[in-house]
PDB file of N, CA and C in Angstrom:
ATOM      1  N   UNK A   1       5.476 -30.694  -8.944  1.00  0.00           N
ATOM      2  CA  UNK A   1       5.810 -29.770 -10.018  1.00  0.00           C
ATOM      3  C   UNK A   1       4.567 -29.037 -10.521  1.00  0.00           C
ATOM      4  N   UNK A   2       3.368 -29.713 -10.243  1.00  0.00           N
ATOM      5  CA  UNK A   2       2.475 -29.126 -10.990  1.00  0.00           C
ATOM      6  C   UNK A   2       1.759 -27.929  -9.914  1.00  0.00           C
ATOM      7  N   UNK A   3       1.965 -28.198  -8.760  1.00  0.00           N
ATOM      8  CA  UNK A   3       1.514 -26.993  -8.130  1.00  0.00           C
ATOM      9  C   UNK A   3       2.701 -25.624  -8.028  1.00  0.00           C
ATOM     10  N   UNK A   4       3.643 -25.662  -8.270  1.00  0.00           N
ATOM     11  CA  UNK A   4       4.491 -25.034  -8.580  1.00  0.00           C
ATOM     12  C   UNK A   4       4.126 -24.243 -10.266  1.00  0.00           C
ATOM     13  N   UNK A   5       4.048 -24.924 -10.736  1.00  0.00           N
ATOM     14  CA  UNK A   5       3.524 -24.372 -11.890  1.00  0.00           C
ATOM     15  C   UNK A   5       2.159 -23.702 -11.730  1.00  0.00           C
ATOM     16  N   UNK A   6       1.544 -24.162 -10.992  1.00  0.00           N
ATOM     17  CA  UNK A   6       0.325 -23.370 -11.020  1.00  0.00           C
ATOM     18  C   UNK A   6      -0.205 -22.178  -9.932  1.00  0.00           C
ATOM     19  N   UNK A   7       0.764 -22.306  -9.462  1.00  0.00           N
ATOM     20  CA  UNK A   7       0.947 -21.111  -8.336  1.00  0.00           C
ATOM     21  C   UNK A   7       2.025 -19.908  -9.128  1.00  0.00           C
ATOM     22  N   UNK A   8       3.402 -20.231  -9.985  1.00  0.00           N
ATOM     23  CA  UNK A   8       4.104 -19.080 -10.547  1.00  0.00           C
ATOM     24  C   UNK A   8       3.049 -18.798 -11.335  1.00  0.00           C
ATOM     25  N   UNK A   9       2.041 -19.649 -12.261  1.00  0.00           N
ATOM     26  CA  UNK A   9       1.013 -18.919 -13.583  1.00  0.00           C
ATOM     27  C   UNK A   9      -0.265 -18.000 -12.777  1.00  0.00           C
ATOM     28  N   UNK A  10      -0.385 -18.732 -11.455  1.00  0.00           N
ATOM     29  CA  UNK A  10      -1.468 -17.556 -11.050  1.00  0.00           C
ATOM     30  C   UNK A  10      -0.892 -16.352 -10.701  1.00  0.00           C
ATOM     31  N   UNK A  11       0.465 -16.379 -10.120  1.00  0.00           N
ATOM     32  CA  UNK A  11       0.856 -15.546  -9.482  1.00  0.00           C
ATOM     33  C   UNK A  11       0.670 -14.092 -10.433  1.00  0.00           C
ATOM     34  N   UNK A  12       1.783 -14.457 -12.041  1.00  0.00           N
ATOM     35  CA  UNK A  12       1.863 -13.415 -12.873  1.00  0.00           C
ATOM     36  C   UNK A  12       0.412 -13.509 -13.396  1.00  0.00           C
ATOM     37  N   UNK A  13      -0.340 -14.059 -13.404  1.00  0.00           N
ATOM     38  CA  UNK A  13      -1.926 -13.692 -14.030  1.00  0.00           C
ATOM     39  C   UNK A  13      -2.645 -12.643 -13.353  1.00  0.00           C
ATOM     40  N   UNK A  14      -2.049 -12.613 -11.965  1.00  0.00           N
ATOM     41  CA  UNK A  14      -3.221 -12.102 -10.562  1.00  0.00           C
ATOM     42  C   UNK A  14      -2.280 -10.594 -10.933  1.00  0.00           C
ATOM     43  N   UNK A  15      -1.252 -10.385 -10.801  1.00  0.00           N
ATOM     44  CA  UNK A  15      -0.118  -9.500 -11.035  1.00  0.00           C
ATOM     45  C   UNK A  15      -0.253  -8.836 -12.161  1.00  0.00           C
ATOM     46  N   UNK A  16      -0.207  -9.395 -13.030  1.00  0.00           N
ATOM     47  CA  UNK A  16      -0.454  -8.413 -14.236  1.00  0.00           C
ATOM     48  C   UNK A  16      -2.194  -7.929 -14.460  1.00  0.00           C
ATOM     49  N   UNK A  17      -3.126  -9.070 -14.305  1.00  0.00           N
ATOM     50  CA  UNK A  17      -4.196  -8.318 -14.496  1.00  0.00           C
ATOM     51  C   UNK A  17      -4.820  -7.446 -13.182  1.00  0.00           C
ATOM     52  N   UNK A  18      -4.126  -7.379 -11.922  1.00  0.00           N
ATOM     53  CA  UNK A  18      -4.164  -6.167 -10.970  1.00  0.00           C
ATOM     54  C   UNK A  18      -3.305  -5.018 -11.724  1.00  0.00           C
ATOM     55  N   UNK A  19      -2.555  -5.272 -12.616  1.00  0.00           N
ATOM     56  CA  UNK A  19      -1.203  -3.941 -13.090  1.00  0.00           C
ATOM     57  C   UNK A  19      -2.482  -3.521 -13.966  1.00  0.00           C
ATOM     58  N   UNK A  20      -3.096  -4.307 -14.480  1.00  0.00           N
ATOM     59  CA  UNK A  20      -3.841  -3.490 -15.792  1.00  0.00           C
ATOM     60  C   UNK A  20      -4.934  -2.766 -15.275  1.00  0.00           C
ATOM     61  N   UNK A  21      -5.254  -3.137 -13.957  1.00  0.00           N
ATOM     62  CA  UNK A  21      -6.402  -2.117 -13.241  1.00  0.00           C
ATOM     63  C   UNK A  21      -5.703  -0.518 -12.696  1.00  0.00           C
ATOM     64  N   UNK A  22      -4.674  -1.007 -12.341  1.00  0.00           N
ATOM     65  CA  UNK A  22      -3.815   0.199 -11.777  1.00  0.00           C
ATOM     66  C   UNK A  22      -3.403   0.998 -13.201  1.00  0.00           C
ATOM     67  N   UNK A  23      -3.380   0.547 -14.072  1.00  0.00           N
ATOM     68  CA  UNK A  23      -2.460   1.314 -15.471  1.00  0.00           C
ATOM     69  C   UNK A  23      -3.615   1.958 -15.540  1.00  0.00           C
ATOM     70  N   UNK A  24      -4.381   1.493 -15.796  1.00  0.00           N
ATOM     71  CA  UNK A  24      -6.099   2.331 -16.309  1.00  0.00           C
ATOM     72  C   UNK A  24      -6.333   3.518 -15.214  1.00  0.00           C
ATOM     73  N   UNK A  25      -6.436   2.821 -13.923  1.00  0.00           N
ATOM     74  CA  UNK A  25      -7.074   3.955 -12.922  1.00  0.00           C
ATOM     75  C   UNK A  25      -5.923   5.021 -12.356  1.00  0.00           C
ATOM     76  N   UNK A  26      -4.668   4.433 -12.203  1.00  0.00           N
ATOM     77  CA  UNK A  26      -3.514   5.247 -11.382  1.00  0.00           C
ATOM     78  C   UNK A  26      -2.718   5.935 -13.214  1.00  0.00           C
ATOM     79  N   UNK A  27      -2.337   5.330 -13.498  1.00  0.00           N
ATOM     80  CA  UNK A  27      -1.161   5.685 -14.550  1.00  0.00           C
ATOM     81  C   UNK A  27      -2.247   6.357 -15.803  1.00  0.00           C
ATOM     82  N   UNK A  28      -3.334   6.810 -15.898  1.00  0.00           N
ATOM     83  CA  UNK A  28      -4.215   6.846 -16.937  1.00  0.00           C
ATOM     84  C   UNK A  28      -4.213   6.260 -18.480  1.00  0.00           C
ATOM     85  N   UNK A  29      -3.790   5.118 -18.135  1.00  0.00           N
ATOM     86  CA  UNK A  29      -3.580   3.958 -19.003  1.00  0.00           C
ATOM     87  C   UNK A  29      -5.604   4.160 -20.424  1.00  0.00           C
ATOM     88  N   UNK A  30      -5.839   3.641 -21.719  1.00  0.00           N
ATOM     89  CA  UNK A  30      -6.694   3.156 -21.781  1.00  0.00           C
ATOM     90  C   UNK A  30      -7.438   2.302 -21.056  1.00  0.00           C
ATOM     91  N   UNK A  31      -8.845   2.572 -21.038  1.00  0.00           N
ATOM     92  CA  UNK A  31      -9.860   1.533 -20.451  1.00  0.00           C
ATOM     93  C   UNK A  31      -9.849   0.176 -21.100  1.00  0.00           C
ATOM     94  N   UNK A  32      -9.618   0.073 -22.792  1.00  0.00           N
ATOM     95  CA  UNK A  32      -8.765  -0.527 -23.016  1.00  0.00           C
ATOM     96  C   UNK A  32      -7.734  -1.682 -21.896  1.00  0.00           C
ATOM     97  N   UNK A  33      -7.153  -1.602 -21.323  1.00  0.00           N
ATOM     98  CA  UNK A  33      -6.365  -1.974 -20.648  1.00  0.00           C
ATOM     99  C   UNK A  33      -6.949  -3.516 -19.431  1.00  0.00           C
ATOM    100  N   UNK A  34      -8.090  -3.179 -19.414  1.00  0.00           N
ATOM    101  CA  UNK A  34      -9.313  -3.593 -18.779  1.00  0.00           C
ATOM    102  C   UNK A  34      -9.451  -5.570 -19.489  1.00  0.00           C
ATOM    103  N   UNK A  35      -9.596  -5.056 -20.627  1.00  0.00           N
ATOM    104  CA  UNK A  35      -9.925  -6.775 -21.416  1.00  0.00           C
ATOM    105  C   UNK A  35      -8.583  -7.404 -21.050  1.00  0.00           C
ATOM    106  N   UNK A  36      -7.388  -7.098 -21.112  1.00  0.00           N
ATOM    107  CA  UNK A  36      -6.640  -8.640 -21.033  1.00  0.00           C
ATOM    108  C   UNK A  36      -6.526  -8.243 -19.423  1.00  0.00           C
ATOM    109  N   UNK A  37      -6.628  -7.225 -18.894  1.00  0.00           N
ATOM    110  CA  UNK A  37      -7.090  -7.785 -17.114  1.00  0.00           C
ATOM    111  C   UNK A  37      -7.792  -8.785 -16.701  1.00  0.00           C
ATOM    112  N   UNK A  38      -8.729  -8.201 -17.205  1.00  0.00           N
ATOM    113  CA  UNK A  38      -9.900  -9.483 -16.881  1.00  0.00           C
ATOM    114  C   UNK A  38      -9.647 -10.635 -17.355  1.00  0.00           C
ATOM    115  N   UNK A  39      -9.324 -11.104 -18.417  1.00  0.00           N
ATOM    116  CA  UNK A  39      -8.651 -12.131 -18.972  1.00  0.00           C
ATOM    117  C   UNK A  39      -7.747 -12.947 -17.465  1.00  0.00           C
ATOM    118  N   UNK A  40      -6.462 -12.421 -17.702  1.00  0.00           N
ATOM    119  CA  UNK A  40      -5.442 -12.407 -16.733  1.00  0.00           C
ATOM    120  C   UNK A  40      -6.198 -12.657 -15.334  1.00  0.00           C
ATOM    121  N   UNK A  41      -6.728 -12.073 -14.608  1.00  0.00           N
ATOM    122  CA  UNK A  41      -7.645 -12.504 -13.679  1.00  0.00           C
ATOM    123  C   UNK A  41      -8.269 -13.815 -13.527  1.00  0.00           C
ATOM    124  N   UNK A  42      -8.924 -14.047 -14.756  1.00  0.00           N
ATOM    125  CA  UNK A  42      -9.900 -15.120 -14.789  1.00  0.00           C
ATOM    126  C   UNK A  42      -8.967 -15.978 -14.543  1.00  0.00           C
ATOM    127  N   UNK A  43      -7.627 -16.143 -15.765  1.00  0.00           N
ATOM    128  CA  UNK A  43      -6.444 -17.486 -15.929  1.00  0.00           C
ATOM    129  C   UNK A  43      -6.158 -17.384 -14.267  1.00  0.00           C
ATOM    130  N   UNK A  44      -5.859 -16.859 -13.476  1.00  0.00           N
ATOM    131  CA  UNK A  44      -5.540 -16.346 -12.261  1.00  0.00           C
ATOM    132  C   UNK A  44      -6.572 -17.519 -11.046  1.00  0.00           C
ATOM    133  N   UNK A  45      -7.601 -17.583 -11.244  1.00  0.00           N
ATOM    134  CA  UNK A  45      -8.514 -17.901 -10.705  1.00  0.00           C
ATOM    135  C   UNK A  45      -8.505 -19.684 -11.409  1.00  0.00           C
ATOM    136  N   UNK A  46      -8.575 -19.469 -12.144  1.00  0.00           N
ATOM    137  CA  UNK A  46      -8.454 -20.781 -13.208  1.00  0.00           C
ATOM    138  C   UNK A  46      -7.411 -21.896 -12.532  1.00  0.00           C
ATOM    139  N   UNK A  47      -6.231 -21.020 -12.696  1.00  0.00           N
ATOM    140  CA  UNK A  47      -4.850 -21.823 -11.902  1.00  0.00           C
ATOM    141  C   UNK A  47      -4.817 -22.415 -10.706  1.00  0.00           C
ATOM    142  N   UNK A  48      -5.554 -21.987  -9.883  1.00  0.00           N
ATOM    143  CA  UNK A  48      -5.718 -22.486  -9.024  1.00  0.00           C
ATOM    144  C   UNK A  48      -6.396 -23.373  -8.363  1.00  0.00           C
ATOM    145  N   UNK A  49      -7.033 -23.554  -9.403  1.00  0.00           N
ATOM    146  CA  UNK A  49      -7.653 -24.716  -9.249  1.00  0.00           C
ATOM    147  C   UNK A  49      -6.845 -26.375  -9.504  1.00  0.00           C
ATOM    148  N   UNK A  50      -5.562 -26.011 -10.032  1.00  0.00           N
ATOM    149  CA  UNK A  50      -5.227 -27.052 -11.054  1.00  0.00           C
ATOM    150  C   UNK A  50      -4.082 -27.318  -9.656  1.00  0.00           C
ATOM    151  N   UNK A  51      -3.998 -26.715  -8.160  1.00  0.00           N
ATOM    152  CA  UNK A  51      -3.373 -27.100  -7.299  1.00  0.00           C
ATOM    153  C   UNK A  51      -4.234 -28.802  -6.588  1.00  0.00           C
ATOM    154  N   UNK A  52      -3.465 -29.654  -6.361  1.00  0.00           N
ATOM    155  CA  UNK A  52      -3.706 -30.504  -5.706  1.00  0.00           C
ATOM    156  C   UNK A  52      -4.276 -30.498  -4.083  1.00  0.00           C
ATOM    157  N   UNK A  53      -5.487 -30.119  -3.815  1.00  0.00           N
ATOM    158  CA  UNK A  53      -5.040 -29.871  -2.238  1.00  0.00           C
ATOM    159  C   UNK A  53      -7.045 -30.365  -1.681  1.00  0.00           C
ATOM    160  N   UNK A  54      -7.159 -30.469  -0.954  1.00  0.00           N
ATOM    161  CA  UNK A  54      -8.916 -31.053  -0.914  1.00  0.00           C
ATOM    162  C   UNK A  54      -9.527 -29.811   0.024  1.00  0.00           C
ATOM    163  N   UNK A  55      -8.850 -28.766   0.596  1.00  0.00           N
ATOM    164  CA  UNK A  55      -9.599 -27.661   0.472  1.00  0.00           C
ATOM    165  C   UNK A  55      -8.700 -26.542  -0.265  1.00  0.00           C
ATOM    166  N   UNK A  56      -9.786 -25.560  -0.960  1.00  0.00           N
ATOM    167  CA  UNK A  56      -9.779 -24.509  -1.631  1.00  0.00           C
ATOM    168  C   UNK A  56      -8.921 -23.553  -0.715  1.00  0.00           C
ATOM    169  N   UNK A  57      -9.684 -23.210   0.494  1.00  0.00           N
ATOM    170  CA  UNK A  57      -9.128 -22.397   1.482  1.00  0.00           C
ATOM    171  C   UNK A  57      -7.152 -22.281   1.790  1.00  0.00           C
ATOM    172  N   UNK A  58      -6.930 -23.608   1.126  1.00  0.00           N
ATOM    173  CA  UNK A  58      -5.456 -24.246   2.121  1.00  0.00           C
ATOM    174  C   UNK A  58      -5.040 -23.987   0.778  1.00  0.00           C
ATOM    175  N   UNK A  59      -5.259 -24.202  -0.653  1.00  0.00           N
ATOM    176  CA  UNK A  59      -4.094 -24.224  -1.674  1.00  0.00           C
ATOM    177  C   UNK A  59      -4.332 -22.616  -1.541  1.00  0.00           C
ATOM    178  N   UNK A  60      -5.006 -21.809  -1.387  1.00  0.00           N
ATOM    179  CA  UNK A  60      -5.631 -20.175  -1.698  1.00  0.00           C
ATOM    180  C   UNK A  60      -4.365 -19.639  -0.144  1.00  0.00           C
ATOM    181  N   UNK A  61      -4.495 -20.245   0.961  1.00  0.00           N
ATOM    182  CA  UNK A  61      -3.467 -19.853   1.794  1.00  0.00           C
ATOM    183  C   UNK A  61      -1.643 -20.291   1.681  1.00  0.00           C
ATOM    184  N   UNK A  62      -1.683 -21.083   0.901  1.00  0.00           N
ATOM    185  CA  UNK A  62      -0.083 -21.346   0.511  1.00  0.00           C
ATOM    186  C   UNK A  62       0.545 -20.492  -0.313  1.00  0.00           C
ATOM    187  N   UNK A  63      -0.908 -19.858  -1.456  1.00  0.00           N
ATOM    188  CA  UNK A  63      -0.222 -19.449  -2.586  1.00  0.00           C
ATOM    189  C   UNK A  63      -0.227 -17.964  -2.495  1.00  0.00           C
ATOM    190  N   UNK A  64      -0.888 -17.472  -0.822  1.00  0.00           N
ATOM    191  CA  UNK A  64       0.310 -16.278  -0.314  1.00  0.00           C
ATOM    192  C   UNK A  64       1.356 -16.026  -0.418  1.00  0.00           C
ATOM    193  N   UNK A  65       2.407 -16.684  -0.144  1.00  0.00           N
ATOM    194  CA  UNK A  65       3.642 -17.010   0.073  1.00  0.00           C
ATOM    195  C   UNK A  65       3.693 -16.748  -1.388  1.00  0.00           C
ATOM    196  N   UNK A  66       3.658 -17.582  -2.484  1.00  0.00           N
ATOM    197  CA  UNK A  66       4.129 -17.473  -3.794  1.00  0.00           C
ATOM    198  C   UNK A  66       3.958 -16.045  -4.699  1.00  0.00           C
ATOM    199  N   UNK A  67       2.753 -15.545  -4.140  1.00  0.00           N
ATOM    200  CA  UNK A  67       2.089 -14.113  -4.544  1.00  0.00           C
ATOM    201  C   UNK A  67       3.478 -12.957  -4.062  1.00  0.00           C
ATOM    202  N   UNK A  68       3.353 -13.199  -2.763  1.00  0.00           N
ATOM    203  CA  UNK A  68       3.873 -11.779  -2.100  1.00  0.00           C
ATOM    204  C   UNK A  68       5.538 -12.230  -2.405  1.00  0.00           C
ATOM    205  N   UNK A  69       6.197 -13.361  -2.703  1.00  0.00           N
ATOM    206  CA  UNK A  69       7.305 -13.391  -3.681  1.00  0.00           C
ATOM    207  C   UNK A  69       7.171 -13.265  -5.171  1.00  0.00           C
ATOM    208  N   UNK A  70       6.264 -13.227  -5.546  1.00  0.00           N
ATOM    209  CA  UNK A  70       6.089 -12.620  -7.316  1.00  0.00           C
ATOM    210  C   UNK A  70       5.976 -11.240  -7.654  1.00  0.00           C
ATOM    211  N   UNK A  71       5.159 -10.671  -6.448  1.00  0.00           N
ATOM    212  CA  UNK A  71       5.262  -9.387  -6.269  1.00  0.00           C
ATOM    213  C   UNK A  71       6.473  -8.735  -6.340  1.00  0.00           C
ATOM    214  N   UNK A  72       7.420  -9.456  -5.253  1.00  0.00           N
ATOM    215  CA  UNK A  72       8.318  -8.126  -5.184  1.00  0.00           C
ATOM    216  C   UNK A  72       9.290  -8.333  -6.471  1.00  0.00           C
ATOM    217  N   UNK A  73       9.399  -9.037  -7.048  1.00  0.00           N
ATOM    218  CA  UNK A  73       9.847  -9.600  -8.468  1.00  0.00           C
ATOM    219  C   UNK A  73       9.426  -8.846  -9.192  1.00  0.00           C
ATOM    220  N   UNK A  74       8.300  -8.641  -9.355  1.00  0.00           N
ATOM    221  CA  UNK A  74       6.873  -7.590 -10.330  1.00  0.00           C
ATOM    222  C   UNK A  74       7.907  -5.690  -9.574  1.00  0.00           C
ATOM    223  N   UNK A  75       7.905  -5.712  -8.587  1.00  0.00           N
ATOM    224  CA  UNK A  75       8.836  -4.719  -8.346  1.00  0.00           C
ATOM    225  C   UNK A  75       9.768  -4.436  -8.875  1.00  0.00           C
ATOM    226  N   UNK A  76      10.665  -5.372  -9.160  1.00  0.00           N
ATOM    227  CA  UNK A  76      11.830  -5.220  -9.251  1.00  0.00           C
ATOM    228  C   UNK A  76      11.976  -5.040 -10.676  1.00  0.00           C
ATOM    229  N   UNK A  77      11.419  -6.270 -11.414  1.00  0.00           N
ATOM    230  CA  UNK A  77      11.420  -6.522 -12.871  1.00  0.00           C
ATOM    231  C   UNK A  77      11.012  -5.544 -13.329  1.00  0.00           C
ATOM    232  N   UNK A  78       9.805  -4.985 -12.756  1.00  0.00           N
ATOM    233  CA  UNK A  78       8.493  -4.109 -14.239  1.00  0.00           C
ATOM    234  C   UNK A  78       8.888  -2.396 -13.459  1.00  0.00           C
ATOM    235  N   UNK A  79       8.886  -2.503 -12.426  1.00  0.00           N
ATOM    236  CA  UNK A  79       9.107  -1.060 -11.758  1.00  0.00           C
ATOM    237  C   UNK A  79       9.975  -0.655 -11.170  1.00  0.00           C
ATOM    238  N   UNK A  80      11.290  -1.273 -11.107  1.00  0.00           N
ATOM    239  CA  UNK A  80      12.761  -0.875 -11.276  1.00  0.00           C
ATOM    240  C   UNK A  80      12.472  -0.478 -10.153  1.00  0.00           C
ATOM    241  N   UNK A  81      12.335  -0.816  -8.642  1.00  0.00           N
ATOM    242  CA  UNK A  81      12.459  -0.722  -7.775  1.00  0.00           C
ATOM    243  C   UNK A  81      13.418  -2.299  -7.325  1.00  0.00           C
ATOM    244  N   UNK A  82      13.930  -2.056  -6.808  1.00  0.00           N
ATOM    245  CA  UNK A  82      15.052  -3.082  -5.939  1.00  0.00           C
ATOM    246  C   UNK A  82      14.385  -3.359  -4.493  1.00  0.00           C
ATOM    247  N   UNK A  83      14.233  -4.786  -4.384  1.00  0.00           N
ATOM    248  CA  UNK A  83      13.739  -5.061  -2.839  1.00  0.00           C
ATOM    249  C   UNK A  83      14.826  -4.693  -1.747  1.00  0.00           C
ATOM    250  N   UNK A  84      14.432  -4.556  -0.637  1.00  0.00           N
ATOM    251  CA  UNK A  84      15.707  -4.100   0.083  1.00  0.00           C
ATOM    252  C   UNK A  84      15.789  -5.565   0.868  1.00  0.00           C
ATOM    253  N   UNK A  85      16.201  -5.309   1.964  1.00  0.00           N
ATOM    254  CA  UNK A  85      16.717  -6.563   2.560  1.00  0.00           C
ATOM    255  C   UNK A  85      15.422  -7.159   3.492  1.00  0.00           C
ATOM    256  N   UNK A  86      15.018  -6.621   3.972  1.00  0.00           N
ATOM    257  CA  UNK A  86      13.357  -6.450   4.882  1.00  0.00           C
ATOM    258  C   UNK A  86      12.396  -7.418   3.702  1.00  0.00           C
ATOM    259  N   UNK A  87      12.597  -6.473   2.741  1.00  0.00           N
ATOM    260  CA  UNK A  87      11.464  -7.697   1.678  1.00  0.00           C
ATOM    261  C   UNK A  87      11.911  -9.078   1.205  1.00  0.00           C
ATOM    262  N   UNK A  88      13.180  -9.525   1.319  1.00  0.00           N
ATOM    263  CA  UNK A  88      14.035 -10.493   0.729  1.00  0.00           C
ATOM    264  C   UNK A  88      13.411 -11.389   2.491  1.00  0.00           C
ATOM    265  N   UNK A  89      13.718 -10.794   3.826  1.00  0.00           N
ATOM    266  CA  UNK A  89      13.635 -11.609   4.692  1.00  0.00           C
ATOM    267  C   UNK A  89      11.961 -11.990   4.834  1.00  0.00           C
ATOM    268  N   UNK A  90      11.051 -11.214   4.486  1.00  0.00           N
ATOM    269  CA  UNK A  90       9.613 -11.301   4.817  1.00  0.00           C
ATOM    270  C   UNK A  90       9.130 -12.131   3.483  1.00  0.00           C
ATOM    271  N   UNK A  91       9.575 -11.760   2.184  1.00  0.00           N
ATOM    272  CA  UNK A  91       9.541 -13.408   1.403  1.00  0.00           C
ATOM    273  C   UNK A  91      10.213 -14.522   1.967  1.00  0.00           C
ATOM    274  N   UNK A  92      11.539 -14.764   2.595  1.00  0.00           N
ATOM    275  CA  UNK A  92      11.613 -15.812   2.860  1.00  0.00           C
ATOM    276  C   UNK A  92      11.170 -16.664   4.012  1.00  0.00           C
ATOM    277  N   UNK A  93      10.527 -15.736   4.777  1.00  0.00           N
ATOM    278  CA  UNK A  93       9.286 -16.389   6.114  1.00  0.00           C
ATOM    279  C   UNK A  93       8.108 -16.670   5.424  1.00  0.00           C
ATOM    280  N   UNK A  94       7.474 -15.651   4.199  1.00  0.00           N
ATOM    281  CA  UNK A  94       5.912 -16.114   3.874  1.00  0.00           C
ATOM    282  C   UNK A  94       6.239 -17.675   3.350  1.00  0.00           C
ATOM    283  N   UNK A  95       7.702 -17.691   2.571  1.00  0.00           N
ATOM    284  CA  UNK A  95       7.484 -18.667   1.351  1.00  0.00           C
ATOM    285  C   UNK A  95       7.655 -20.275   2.267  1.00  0.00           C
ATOM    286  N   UNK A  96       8.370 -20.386   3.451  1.00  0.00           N
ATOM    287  CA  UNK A  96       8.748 -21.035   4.579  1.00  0.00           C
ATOM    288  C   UNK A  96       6.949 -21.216   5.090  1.00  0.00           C
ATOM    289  N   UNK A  97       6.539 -20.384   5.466  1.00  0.00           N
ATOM    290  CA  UNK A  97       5.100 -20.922   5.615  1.00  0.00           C
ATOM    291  C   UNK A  97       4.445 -21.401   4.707  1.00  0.00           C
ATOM    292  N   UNK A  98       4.131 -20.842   3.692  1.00  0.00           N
ATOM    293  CA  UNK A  98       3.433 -21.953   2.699  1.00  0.00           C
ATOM    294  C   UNK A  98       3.820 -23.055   1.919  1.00  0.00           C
ATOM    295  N   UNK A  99       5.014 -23.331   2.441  1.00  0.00           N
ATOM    296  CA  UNK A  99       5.755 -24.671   2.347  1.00  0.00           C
ATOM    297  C   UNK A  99       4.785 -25.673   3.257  1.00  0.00           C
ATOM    298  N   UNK A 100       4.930 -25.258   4.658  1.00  0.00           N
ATOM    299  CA  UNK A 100       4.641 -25.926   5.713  1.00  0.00           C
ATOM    300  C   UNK A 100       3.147 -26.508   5.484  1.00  0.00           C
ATOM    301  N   UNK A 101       2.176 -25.311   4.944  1.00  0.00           N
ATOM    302  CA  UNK A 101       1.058 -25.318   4.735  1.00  0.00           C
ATOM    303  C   UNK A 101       0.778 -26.136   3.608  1.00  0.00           C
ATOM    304  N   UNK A 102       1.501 -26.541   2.796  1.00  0.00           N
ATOM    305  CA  UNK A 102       1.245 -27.116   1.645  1.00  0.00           C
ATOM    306  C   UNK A 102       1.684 -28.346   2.289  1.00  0.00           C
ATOM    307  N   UNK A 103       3.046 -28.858   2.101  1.00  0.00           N
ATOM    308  CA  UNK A 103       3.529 -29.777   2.673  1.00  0.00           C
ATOM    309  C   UNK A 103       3.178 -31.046   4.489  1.00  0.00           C
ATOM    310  N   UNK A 104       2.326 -29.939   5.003  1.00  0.00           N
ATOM    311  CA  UNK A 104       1.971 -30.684   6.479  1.00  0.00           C
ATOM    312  C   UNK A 104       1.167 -32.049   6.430  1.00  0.00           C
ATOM    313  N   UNK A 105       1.736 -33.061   6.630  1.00  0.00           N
ATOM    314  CA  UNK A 105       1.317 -34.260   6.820  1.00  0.00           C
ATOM    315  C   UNK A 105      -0.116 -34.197   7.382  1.00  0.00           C
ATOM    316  N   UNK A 106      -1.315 -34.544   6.887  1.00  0.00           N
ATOM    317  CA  UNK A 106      -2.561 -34.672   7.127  1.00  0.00           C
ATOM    318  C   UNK A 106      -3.484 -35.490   7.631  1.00  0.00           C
ATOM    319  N   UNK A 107      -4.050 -35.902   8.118  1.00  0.00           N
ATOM    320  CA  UNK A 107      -5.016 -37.369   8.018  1.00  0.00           C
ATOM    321  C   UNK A 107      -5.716 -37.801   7.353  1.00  0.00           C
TER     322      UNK A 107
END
């Protein structure tokens, strides 16, 4: 449970404080916009640490899978775009791999 939790909190941390770089530079958002990015970022970076796993590299490659399904969520939710069916099947292969990757019996 707890890497679950700490993979959805990085996910929207990494997500929103990338949205606040894009609001600033693409959408001409305030620079402003910048401090709770960075913030959001940092918690982002933070979270991931709080995954159980004895390399960095392997919890940082599972929580692909959780990213590029938060994303299209972040699509759907914040930018009223609808995933089509292509993104529904390519989340459910990333998220199937970083199952495997998380889950693979080790020595």
């Amino acid at each position: 449970m707890t890497t679950i939790f700490a993979y959805i909190t990085a996910a929207l941390a990494e997500i929103s404080g990338c949205f606040a770089f894009w609001a600033w530079l693409r959408l001409g958002k305030s620079v402003w916009w910048l401090v709770p990015g960075g913030f959001s970022l940092a918690l982002f970076a933070w979270a991931l640490t709080w995954v159980d796993s004895s390399a960095a590299g392997r919890a940082y490659a599972a929580y692909g899978g959780v990213y590029i399904a938060a994303s299209l969520a972040w699509l759907w939710v914040v930018e009223g775009v609808r995933p089509d069916r292509w993104d529904v099947l390519g989340v459910g292969i990333c998220l199937i791999g970083a199952a495997i990757i998380l889950a693979a019996p080790r020595a």
